[in-house]
N, C-alpha and C. Protein backbone atom coordinates (compact mmCIF):
# COMPACT_ATOMS: atom_id res chain seq x y z
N UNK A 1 73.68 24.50 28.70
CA UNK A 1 73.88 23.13 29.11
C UNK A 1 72.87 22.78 30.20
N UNK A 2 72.40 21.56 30.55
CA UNK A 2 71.12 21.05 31.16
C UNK A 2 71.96 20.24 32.45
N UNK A 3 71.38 21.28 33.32
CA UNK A 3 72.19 20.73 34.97
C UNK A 3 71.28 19.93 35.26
N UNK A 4 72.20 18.27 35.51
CA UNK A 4 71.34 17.53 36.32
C UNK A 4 70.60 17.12 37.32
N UNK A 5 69.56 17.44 38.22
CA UNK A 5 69.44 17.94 39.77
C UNK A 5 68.93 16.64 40.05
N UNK A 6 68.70 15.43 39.32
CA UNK A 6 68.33 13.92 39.90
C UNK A 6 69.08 12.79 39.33
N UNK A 7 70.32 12.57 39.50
CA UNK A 7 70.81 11.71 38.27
C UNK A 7 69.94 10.47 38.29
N UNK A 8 69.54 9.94 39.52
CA UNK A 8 69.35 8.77 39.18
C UNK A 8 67.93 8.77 38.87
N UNK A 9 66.98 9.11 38.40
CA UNK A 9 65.67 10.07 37.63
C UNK A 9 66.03 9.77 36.21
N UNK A 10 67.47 10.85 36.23
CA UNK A 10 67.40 11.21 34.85
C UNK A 10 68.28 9.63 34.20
N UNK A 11 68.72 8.75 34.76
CA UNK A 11 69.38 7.54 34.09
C UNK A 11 68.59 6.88 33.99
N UNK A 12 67.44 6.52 34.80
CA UNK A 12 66.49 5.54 34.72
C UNK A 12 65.72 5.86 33.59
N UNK A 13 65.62 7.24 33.21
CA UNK A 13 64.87 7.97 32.28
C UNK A 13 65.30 7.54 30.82
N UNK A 14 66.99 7.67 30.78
CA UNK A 14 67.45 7.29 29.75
C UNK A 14 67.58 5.62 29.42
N UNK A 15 67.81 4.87 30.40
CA UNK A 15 67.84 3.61 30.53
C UNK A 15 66.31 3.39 29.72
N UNK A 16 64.91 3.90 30.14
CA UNK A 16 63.81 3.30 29.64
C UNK A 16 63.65 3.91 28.43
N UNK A 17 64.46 4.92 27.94
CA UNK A 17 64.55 5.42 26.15
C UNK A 17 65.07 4.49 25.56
N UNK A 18 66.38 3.93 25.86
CA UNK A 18 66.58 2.61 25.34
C UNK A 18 66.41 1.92 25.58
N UNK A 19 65.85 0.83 25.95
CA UNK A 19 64.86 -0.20 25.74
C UNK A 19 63.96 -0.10 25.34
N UNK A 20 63.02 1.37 25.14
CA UNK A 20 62.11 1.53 24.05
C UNK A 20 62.00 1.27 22.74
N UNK A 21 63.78 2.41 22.40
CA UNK A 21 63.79 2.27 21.10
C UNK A 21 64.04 0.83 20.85
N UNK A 22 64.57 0.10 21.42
CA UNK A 22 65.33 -1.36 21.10
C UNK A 22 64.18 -2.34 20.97
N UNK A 23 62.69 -1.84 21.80
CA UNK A 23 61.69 -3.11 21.53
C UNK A 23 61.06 -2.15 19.85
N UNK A 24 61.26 -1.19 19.41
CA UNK A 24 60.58 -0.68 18.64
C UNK A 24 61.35 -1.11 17.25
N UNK A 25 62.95 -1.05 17.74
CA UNK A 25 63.63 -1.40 16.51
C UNK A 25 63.94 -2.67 16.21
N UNK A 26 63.34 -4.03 17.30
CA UNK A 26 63.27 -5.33 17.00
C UNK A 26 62.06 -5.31 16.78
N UNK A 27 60.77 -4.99 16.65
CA UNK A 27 60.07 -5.16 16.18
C UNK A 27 59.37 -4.63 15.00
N UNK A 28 60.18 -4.21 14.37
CA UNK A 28 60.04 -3.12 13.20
C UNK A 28 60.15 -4.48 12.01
N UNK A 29 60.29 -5.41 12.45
CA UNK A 29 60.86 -6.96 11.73
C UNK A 29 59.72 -7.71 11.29
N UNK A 30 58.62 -7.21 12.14
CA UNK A 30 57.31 -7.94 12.24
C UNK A 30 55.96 -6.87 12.04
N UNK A 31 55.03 -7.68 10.84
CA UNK A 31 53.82 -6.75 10.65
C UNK A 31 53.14 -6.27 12.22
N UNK A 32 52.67 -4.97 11.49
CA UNK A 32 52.15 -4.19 12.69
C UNK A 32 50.91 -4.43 12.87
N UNK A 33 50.03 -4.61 11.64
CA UNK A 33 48.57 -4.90 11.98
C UNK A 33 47.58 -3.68 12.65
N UNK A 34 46.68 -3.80 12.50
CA UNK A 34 45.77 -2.83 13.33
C UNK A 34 45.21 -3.21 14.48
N UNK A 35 44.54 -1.73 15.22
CA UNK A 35 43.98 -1.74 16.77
C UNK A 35 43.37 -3.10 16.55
N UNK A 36 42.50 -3.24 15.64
CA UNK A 36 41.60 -4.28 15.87
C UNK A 36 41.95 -5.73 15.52
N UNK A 37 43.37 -5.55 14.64
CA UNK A 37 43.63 -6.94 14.12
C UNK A 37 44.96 -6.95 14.26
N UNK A 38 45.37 -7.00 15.56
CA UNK A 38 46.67 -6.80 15.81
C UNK A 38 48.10 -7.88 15.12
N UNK A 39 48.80 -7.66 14.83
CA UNK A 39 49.81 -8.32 14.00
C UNK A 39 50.76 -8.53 15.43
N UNK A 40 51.94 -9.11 14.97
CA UNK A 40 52.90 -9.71 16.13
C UNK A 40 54.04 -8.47 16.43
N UNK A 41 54.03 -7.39 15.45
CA UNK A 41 54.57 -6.01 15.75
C UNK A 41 54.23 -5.03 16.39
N UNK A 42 52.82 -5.18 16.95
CA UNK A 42 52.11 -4.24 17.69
C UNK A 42 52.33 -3.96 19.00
N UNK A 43 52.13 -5.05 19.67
CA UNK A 43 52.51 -4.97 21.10
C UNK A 43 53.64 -4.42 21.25
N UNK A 44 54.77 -5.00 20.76
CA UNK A 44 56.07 -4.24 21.02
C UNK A 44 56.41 -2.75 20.73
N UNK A 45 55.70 -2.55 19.37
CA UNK A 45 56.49 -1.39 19.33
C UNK A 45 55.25 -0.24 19.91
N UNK A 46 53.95 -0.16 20.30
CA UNK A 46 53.28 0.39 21.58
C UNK A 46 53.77 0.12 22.58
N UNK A 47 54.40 -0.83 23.51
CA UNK A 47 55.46 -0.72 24.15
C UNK A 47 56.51 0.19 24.60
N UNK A 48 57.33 -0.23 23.53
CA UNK A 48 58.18 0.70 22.90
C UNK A 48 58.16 2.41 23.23
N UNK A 49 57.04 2.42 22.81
CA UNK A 49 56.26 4.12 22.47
C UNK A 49 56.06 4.26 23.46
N UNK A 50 55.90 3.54 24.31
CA UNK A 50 55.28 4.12 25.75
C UNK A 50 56.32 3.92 26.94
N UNK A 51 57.11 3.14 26.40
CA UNK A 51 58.82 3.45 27.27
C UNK A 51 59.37 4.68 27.19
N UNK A 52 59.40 4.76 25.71
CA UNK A 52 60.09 5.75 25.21
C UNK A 52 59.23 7.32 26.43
N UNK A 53 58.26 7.55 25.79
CA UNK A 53 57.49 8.70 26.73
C UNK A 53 57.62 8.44 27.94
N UNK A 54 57.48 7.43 28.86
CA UNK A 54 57.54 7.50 30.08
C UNK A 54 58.93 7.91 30.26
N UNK A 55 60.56 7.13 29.55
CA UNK A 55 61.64 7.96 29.71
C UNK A 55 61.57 9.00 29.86
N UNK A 56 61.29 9.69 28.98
CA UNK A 56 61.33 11.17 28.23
C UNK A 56 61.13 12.13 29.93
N UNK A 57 59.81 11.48 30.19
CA UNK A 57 58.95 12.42 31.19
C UNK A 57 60.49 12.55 32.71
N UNK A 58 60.45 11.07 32.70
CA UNK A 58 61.27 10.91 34.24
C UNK A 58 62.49 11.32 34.11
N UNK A 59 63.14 11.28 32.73
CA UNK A 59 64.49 12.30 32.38
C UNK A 59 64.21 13.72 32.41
N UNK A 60 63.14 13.93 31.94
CA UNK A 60 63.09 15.45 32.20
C UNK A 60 62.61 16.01 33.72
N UNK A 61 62.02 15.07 34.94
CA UNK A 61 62.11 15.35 35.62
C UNK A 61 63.05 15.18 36.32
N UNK A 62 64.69 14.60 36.26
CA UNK A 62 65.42 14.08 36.68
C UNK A 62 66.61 15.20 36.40
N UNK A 63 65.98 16.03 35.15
CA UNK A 63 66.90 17.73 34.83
C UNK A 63 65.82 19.19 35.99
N UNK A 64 64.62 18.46 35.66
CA UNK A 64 64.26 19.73 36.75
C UNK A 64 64.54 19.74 38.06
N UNK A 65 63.87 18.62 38.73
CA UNK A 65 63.54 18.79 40.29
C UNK A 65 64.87 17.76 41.22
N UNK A 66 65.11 18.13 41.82
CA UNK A 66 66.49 17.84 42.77
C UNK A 66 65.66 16.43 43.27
N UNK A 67 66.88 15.62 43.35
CA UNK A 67 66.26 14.10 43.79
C UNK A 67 67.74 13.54 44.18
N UNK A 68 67.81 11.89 44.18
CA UNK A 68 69.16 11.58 44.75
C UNK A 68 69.69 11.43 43.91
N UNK A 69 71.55 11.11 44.67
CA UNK A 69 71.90 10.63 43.67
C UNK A 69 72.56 9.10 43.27
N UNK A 70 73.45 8.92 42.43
CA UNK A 70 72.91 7.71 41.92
C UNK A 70 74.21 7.14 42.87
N UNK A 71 73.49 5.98 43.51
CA UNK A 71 74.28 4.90 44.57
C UNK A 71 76.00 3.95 44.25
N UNK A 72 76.16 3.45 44.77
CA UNK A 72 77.59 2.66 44.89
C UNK A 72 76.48 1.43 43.95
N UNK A 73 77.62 0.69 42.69
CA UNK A 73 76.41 0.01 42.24
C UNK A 73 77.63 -1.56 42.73
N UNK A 74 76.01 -1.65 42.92
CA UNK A 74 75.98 -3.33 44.03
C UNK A 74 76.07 -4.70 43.01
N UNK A 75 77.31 -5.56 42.99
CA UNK A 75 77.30 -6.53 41.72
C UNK A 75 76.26 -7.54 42.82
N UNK A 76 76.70 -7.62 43.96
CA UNK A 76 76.11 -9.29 44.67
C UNK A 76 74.58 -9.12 44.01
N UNK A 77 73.39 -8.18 44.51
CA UNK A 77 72.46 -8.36 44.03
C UNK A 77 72.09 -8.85 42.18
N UNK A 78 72.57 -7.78 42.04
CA UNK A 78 72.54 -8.25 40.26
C UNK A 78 72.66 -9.39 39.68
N UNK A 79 74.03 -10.09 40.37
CA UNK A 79 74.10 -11.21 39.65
C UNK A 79 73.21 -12.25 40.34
N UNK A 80 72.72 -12.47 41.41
CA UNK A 80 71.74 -13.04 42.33
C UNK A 80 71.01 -13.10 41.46
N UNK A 81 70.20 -12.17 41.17
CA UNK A 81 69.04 -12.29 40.54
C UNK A 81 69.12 -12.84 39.39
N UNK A 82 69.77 -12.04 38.25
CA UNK A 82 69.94 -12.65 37.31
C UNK A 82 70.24 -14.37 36.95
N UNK A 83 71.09 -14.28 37.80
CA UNK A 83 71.97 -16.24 38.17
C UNK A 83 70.18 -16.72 38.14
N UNK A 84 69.40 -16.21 39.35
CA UNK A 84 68.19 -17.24 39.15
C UNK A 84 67.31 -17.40 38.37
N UNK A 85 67.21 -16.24 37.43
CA UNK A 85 66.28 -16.23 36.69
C UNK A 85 67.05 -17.56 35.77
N UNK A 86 68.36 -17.46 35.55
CA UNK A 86 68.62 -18.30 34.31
C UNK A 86 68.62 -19.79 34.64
N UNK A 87 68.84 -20.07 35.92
CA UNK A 87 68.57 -21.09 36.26
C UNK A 87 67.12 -21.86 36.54
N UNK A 88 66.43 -20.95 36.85
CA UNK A 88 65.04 -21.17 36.69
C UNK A 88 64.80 -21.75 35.33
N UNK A 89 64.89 -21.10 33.92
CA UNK A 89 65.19 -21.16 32.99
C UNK A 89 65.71 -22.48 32.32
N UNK A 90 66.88 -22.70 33.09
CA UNK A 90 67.46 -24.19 32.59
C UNK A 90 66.55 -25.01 33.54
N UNK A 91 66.07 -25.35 34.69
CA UNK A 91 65.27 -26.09 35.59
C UNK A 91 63.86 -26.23 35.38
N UNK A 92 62.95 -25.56 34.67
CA UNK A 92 62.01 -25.58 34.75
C UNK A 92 61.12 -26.44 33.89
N UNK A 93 61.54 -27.23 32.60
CA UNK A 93 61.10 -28.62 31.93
C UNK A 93 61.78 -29.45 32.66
N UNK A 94 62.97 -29.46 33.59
CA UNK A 94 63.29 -30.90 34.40
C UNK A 94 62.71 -31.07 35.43
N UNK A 95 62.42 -29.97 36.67
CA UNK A 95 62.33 -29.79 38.01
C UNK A 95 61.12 -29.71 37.88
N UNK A 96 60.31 -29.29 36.78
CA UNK A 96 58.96 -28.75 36.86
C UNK A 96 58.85 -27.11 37.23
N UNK A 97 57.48 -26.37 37.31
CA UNK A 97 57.14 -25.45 37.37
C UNK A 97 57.10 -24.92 38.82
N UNK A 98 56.65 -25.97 39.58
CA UNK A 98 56.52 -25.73 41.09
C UNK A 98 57.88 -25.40 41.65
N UNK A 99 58.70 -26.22 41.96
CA UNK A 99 60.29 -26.82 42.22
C UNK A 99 60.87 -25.16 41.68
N UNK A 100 61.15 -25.12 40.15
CA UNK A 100 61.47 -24.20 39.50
C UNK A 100 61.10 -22.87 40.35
N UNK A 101 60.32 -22.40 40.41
CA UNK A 101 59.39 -21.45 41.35
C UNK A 101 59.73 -20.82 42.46
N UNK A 102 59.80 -22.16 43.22
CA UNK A 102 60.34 -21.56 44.48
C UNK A 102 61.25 -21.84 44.63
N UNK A 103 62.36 -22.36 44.09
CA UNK A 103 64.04 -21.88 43.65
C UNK A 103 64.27 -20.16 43.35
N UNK A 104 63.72 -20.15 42.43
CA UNK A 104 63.90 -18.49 41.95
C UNK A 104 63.49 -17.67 42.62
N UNK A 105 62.29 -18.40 43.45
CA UNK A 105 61.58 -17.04 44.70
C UNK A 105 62.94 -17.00 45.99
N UNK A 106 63.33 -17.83 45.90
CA UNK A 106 64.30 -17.90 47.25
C UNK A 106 65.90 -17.76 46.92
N UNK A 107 66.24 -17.75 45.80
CA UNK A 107 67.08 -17.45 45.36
C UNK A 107 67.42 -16.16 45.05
N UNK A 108 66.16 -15.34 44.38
CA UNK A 108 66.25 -14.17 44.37
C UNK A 108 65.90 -13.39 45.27
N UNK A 109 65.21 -13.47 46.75
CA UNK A 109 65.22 -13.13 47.45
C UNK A 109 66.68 -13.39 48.29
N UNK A 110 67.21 -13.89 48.00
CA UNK A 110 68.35 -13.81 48.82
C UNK A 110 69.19 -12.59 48.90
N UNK A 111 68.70 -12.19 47.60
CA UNK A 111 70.03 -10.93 47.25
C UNK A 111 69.81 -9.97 48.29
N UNK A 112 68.41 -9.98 49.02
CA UNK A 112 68.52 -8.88 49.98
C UNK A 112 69.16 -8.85 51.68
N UNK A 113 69.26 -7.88 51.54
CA UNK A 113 69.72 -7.85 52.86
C UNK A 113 69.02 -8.06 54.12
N UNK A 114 67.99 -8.16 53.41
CA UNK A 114 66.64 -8.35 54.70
C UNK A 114 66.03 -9.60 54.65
N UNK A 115 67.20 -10.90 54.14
CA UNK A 115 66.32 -11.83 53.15
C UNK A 115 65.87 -12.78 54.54
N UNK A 116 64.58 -13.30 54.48
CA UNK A 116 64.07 -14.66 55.60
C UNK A 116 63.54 -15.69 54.77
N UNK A 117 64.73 -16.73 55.13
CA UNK A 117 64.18 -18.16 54.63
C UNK A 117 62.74 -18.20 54.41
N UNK A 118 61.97 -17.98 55.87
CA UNK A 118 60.74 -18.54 56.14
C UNK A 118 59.42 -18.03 54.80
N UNK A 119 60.19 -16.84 55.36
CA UNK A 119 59.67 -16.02 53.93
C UNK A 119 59.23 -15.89 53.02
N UNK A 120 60.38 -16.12 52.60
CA UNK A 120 60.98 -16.52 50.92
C UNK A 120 59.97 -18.32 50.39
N UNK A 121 60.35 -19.21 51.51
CA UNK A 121 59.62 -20.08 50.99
C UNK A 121 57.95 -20.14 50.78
N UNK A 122 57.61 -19.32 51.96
CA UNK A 122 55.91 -19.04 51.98
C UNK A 122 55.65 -18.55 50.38
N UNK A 123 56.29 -17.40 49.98
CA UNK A 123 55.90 -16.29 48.84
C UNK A 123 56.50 -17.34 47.74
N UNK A 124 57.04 -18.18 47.65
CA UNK A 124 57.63 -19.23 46.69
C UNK A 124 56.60 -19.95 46.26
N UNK A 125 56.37 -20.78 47.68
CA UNK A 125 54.84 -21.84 47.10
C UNK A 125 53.77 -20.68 47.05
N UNK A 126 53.28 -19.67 47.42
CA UNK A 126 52.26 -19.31 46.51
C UNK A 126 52.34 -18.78 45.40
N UNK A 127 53.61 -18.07 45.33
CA UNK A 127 53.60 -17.63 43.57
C UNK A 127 54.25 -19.07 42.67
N UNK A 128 54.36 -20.12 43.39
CA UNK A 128 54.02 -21.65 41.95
C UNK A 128 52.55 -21.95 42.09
N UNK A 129 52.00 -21.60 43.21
CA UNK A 129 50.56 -21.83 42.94
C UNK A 129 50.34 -21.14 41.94
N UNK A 130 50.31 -19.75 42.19
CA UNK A 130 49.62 -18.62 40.65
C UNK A 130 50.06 -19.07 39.78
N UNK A 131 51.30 -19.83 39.41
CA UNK A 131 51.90 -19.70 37.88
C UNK A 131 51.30 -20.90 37.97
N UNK A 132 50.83 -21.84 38.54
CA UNK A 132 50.04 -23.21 37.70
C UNK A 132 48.67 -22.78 37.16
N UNK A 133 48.38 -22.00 37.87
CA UNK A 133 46.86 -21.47 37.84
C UNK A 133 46.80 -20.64 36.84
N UNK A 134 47.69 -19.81 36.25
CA UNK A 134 48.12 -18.70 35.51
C UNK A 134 48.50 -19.90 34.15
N UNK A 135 49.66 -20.01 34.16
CA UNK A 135 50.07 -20.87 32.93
C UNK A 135 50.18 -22.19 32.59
N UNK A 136 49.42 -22.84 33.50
CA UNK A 136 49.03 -24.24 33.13
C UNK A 136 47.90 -24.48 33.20
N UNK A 137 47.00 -24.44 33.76
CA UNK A 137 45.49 -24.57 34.13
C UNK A 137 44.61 -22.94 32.75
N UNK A 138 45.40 -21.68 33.48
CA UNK A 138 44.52 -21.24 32.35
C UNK A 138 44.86 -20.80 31.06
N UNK A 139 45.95 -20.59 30.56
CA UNK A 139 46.84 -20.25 29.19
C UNK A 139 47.24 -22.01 28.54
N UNK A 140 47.11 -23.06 29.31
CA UNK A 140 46.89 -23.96 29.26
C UNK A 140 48.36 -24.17 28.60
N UNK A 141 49.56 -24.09 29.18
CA UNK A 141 51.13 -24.05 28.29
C UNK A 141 51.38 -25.75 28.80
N UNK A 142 52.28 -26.45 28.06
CA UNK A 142 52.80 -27.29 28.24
C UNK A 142 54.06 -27.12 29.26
N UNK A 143 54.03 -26.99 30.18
CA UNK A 143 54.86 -27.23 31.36
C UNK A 143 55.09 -28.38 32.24
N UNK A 144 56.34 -29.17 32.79
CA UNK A 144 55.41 -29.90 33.46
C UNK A 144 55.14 -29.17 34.94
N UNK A 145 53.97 -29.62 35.56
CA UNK A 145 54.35 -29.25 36.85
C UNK A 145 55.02 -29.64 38.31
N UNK A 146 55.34 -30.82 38.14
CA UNK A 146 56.46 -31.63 38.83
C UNK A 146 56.93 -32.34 37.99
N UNK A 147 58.37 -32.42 38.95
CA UNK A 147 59.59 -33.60 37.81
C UNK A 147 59.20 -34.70 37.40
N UNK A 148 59.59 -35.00 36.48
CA UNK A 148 58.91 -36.42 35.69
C UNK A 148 57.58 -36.14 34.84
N UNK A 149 56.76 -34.57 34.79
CA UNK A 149 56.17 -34.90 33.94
C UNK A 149 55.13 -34.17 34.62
N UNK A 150 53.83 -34.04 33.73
CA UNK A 150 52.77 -33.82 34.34
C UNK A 150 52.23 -33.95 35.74
């Protein structure tokens, strides 16, 4: 039998086996295509393949070498985060991209225990800067970037 000397190593290990197999076995739906002419199945299930191995590795170091172990699990953060991502989500064709942005930057920073307003709003407006610059200006997506529209 295989003594565990890192659980939380070896869960994270198993945690990224599944989600490997799971991007490999939703994308098993879609042509794979080649290196050079990649199909819409490729990315994922190389992905996939490379979850899967990176699991593999950090589970098996998570049976060899002594590490911690796995913590009191914390709902406030979790659902924090999550709550903003989805709200971001529903906000972001009404509120725009900017607005949207630094809602979720400050929202999800809240979950910490170390959280500063001041902070949170600085790292907000610059990561809606990047994402205009990123997915509106250069991927060129239909977003708006303030409410009402363009």
């Amino acid at each position: 039998m295989i003594r565990i000397r890192s659980p939380k190593d070896f869960c994270a290990g198993l945690l990224f086996i599944a989600v490997g197999a799971a991007a490999i076995v939703i994308a098993s739906a879609y042509p794979l295509g080649t290196a050079a002419r990649m199909g819409p199945g490729y990315f994922p299930r190389m992905l996939g393949i490379l979850l899967i191995g990176l699991g593999a590795l950090l589970a098996f170091r998570g049976a060899r070498l002594a590490g911690a172990p796995l913590g009191v699990w914390k709902w406030r953060p979790l659902v924090t985060v999550l709550g903003s991502v989805v709200l971001f989500g529903a906000m972001v064709t009404h509120a725009g991209l900017v607005l949207s942005t630094v809602v979720l930057i400050v929202l999800a920073s809240s979950a910490s225990r170390e959280f500063r307003p001041r902070e949170a709003l600085v790292s907000g407006a610059l990561l809606s800067a990047l994402a205009v610059g990123v997915f509106v200006i250069g991927l060129n997506l239909q977003l708006p970037i303030w409410p009402g529209g363009r």
